[in-house]
Protein backbone atom coordinates (compact mmCIF):
# COMPACT_ATOMS: atom_id res chain seq x y z
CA UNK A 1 -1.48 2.07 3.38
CA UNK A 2 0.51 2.37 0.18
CA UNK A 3 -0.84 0.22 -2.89
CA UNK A 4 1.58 -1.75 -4.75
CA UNK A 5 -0.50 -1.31 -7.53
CA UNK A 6 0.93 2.30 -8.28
CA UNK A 7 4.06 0.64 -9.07
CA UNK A 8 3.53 -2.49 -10.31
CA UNK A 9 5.65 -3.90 -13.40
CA UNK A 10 2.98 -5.92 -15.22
CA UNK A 11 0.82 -2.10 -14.91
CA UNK A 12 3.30 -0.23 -16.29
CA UNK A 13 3.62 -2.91 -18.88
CA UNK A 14 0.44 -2.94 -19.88
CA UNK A 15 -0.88 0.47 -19.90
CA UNK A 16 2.53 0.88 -22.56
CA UNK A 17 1.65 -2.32 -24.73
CA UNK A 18 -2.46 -3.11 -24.44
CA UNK A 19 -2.08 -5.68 -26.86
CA UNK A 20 0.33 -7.98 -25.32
CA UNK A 21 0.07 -10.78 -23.46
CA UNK A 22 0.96 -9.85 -20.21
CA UNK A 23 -1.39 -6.73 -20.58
CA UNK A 24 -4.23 -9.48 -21.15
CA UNK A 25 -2.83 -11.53 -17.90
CA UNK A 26 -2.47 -7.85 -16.27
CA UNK A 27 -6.62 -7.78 -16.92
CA UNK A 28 -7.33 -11.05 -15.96
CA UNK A 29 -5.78 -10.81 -12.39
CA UNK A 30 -7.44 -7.41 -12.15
CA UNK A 31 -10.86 -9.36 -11.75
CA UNK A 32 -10.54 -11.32 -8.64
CA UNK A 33 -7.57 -9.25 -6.91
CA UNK A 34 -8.58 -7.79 -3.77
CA UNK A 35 -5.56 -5.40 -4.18
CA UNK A 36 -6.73 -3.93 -7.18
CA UNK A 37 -10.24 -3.43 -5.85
CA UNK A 38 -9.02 -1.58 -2.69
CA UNK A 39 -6.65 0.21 -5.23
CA UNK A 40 -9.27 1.45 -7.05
CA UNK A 41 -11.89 2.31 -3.94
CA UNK A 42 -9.08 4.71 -2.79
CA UNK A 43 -8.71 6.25 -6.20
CA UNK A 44 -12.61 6.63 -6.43
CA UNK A 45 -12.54 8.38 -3.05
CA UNK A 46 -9.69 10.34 -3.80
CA UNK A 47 -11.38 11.84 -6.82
CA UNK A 48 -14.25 12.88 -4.67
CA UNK A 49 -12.51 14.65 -1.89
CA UNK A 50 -10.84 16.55 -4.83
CA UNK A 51 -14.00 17.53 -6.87
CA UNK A 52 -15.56 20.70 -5.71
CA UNK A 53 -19.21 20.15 -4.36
């Protein structure tokens, strides 16, 4: 399953301008958005698979 997340506008946004508003609306949402949080679980796992053991 492909995460929206990777592409999403108010991301992009924010990651270019941390100090705007919509990068402060792009962290609130991040707190309660199950999206983000399976985003994130696949990136973690991701990471894992890559690093050497």
């Amino acid at each position: 399953m492909a995460s929206g997340c990777e592409a999403c506008f108010l991301k992009r946004y924010a990651e270019r301008k941390p100090d705007s508003w919509l990068a402060r609306l792009w962290r609130w949402h991040t707190g309660w958005c199950p999206g983000w949080r399976a985003y994130q679980r696949k990136l973690t796992e991701t990471k894992r698979q890559d690093t050497p053991s």
